[in-house]
Protein backbone atom coordinates (compact mmCIF):
# COMPACT_ATOMS: atom_id res chain seq x y z
CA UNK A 1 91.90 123.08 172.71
CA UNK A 2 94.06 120.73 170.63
CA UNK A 3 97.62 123.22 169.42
CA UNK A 4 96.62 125.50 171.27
CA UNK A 5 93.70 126.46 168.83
CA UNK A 6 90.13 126.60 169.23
CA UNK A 7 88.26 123.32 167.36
CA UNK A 8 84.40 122.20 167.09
CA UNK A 9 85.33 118.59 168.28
CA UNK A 10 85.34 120.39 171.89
CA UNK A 11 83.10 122.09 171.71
CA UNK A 12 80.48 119.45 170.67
CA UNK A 13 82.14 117.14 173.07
CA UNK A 14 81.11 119.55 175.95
CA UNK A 15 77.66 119.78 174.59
CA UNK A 16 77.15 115.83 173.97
CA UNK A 17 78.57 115.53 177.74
CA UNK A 18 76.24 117.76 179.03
CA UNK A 19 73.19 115.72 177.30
CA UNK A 20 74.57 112.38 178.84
CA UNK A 21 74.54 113.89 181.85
CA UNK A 22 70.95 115.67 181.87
CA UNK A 23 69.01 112.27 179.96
CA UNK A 24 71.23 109.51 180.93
CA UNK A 25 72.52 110.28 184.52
CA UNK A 26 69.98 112.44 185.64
CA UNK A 27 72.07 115.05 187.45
CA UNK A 28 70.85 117.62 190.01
CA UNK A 29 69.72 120.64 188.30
CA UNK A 30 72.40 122.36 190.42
CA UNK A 31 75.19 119.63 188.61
CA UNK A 32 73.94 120.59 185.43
CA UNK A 33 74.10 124.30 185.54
CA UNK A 34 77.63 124.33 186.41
CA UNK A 35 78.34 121.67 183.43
CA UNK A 36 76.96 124.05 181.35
CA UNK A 37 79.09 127.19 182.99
CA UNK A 38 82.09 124.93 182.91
CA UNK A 39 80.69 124.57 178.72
CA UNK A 40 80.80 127.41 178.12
CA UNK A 41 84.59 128.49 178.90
CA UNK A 42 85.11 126.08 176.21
CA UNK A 43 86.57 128.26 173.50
CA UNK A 44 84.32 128.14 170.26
CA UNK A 45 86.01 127.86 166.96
CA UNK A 46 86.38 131.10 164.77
CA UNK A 47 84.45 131.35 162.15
CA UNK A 48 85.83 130.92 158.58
CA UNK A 49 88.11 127.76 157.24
CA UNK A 50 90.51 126.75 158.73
CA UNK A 51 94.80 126.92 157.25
CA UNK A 52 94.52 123.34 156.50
CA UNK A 53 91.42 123.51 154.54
CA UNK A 54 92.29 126.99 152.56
CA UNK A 55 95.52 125.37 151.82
CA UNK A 56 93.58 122.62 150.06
CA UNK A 57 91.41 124.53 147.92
CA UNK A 58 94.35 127.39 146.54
CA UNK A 59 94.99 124.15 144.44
CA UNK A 60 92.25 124.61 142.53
CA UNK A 61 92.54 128.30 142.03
CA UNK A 62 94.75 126.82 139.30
CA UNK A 63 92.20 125.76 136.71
CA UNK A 64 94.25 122.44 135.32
CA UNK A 65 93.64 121.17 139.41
CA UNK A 66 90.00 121.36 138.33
CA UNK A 67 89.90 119.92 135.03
CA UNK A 68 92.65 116.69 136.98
CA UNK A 69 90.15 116.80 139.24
CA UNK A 70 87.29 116.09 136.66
CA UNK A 71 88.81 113.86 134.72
CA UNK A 72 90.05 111.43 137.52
CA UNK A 73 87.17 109.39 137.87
CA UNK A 74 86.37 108.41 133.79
CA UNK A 75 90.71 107.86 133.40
CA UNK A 76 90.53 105.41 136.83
CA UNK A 77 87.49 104.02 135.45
CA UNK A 78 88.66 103.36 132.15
CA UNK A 79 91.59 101.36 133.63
CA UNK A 80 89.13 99.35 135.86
CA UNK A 81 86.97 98.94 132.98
CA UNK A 82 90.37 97.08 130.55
CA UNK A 83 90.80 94.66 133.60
CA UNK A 84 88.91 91.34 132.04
CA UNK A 85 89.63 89.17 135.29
CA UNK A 86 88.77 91.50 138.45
CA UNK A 87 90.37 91.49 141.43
CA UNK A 88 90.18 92.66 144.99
CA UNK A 89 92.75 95.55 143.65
CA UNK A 90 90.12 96.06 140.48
CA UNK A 91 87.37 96.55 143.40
CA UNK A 92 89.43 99.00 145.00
CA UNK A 93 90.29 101.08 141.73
CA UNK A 94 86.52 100.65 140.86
CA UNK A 95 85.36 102.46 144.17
CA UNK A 96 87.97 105.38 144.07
CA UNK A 97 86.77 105.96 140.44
CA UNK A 98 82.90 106.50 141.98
CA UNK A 99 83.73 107.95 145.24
CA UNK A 100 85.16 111.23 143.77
CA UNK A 101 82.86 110.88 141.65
CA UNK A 102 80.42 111.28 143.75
CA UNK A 103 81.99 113.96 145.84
CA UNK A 104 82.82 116.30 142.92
CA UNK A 105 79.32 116.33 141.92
CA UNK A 106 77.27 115.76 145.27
CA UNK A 107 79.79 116.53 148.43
CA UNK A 108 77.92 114.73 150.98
CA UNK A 109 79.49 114.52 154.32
CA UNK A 110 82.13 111.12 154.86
CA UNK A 111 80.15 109.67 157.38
CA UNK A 112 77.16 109.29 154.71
CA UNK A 113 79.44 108.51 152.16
CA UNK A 114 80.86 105.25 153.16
CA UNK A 115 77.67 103.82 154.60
CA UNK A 116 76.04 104.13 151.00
CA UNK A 117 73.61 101.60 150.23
CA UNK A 118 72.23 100.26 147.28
CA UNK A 119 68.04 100.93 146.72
CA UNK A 120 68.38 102.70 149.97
CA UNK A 121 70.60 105.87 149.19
CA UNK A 122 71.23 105.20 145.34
CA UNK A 123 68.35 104.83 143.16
CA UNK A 124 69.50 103.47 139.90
CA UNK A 125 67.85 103.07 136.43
CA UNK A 126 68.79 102.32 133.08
CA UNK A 127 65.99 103.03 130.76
CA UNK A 128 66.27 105.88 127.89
CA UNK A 129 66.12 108.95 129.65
CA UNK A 130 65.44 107.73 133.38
CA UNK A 131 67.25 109.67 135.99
CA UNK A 132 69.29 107.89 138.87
CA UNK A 133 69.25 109.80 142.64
CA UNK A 134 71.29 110.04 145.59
CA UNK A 135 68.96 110.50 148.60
CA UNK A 136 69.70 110.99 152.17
CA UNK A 137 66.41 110.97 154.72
CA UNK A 138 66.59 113.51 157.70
CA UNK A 139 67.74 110.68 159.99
CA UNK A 140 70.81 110.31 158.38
CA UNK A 141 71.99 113.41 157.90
CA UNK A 142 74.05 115.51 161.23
CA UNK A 143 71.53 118.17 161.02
CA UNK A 144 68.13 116.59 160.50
CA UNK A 145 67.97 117.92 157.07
CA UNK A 146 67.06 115.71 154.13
CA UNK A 147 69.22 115.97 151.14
CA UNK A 148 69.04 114.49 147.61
CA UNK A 149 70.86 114.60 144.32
CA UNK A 150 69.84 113.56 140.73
CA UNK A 151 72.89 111.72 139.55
CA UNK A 152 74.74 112.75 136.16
CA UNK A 153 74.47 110.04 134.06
CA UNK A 154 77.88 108.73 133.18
CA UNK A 155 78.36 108.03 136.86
CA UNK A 156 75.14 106.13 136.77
CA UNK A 157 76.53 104.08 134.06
CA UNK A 158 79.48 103.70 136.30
CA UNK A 159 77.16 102.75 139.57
CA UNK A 160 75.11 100.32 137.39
CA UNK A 161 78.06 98.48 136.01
CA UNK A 162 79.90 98.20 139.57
CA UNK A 163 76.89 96.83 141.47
CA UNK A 164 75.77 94.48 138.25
CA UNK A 165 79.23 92.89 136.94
CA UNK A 166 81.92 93.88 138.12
CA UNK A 167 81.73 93.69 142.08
CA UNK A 168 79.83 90.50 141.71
CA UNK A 169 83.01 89.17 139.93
CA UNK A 170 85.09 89.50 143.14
CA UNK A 171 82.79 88.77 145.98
CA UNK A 172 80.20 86.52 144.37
CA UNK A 173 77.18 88.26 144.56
CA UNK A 174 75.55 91.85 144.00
CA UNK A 175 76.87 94.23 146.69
CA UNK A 176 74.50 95.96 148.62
CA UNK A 177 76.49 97.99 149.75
CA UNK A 178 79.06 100.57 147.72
CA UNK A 179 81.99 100.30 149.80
CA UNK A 180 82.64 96.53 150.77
CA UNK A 181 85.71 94.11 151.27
CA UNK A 182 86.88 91.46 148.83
CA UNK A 183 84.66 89.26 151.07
CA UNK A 184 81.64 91.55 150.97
CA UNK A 185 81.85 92.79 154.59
CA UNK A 186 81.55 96.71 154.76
CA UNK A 187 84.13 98.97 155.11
CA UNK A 188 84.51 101.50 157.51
CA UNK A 189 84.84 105.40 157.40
CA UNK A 190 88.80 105.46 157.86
CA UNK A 191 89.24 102.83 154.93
CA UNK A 192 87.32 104.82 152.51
CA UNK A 193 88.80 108.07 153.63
CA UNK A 194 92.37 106.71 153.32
CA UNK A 195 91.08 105.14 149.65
CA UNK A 196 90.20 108.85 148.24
CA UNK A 197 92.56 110.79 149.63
CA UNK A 198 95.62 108.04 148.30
CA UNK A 199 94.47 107.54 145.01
CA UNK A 200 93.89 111.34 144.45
CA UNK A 201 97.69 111.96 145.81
CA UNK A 202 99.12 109.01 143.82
CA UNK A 203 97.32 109.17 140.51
CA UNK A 204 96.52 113.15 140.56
CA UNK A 205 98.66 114.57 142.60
CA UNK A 206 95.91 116.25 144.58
CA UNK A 207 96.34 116.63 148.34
CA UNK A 208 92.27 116.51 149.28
CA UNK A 209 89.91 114.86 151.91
CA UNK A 210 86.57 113.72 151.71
CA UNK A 211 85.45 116.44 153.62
CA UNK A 212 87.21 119.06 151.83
CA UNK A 213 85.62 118.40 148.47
CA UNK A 214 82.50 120.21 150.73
CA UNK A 215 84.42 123.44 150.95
CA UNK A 216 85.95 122.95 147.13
CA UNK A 217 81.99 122.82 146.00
CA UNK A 218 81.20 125.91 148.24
CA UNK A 219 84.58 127.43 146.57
CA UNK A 220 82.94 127.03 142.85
CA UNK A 221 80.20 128.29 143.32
CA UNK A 222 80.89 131.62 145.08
CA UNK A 223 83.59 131.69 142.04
CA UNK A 224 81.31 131.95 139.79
CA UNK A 225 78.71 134.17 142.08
CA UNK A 226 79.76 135.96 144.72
CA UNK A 227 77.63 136.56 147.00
CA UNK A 228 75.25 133.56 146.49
CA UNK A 229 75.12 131.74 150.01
CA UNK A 230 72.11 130.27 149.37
CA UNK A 231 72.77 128.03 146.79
CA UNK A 232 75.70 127.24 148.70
CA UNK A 233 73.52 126.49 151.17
CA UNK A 234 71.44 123.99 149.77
CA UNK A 235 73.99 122.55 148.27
CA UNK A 236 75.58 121.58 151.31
CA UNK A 237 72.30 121.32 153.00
CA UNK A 238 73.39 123.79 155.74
CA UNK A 239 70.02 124.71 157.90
CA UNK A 240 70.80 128.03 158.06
CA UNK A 241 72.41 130.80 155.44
CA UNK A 242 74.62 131.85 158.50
CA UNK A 243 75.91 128.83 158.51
CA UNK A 244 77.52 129.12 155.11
CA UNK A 245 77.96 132.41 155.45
CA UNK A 246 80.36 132.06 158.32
CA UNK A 247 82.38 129.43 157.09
CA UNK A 248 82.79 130.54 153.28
CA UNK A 249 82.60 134.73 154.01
CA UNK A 250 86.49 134.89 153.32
CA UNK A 251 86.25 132.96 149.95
CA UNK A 252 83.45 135.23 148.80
CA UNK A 253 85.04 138.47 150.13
CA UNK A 254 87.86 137.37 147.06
CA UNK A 255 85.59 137.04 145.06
CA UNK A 256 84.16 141.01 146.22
CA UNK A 257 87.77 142.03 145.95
CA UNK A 258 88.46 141.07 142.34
CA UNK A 259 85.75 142.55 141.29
CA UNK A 260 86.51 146.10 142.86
CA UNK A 261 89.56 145.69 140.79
CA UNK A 262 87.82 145.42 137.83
CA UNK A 263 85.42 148.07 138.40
CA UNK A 264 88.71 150.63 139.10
CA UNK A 265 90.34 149.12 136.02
CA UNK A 266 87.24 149.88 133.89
CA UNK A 267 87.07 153.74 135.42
CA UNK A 268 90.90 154.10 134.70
CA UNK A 269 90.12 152.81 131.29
CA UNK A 270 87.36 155.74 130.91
CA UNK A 271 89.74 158.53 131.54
CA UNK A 272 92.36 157.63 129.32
CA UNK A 273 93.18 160.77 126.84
CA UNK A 274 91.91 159.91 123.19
CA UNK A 275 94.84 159.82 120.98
CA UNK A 276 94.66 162.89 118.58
CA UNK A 277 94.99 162.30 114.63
């Protein structure tokens, strides 16, 4: 436990232990059953979010979060866009701009994120009416499960104009990578963590992780339907319903609650005395 509290890192450390020691080192079968007793006194994490993470999305059960939310990539862009002589710092605005960008509209998971390739994981075209994609193979993805995304098309304008001018302007060539240095080298996971969640404090005032625009897509959707895990789900690209179900139950049971209030508010309404003449 880290706190005191329960936590999946743990737990999947126990189990990724246990498979070193049953493929790699070949234990007795003896060893490995009491690895796996020893397992499973590890205490599993409740379901539900976390404090952290439902403090992070009650920001956005103020609409204006939202709309700063929405807005941040075209306003960052715009400013990346009046910068005629591009510099390292112009890279850096440039891939803040696309990253939420990309996570407000498809919230992959961070460790796909940063290792974003060009014509490997974004498909991009410019012709009249062509749409751009965002594709993940089974491989890639923590649970096996292939994902893929048709990208809106202002942030394939966006994509196009990074890769073909203005990242070539600062490192010399056509990236093929999103997230690279001012030399071209990639950047790791921490870096372009650290990138989103800065410029989102700094220039929106939003306190929000890469991971945690995950939970704030779950969040609008069970806003605006209660109840429906499933495109949740596949949203997320969850293997199972449960899955979502036991992480997002307590945003949806809002969602339930509200509504009772409405349905008691309507049956008060009905029983109001009729004003006489």
């Amino acid at each position: 436990m880290v706190s005191g509290r329960e936590n999946v890192f743990n737990r999947d450390l126990a189990r990724t232990l246990i498979e070193i020691a049953r493929r790699w080192v070949k234990v007795d079968t003896s060893v490995l059953e009491e690895l796996k007793r020893l397992a499973g006194k590890v205490p599993a994490p409740l379901p539900g979010l976390t404090d952290k993470n439902k403090t992070a999305l009650r920001q956005f059960d103020d609409p204006d979060n939202l709309r700063r939310l929405f807005e941040f990539s075209s306003r960052l862009w715009a400013q990346v866009k009046r910068e005629t002589s591009p510099t390292f710092r112009t890279l850096v605005k440039a891939q803040a701009a696309i990253a939420v960008g990309i996570l407000y509209y498809m919230p992959i998971r961070p460790q796909n994120l940063w290792a974003l390739k060009f014509d490997e994981h974004i498909f991009l075209h410019e012709g009249p009416g062509s749409i751009s994609s965002l594709e993940l193979s089974p491989g890639e993805v923590k649970n096996r499960t292939e994902i893929a995304f048709d990208i809106p098309p202002h942030l394939a304008k966006m994509l196009l104009e990074y890769r073909n001018r203005m990242a070539p302007k600062v490192i010399g060539r056509r990236p093929d990578r999103l997230f690279v240095k001012a030399d071209g080298t990639a950047k790791n996971q921490w870096a372009v963590s650290w990138l989103i969640r800065t410029y989102l404090r700094k220039r929106a005032g939003l306190k929000l992780s890469p991971h945690q625009f995950r939970h704030l897509g779950a969040k609008v959707i069970l806003d605006a339907e209660p109840g429906n895990f499933e495109t949740a789900r596949q949203l997320l690209g969850h293997k199972s319903v449960g899955t979502t179900v036991s992480a997002y139950l307590g945003i949806s049971s809002r969602r339930a609650a509200r509504h009772h209030q409405h349905l008691l508010e309507q049956a008060l309404a009905l029983q109001k005395p009729k004003r006489g003449r």
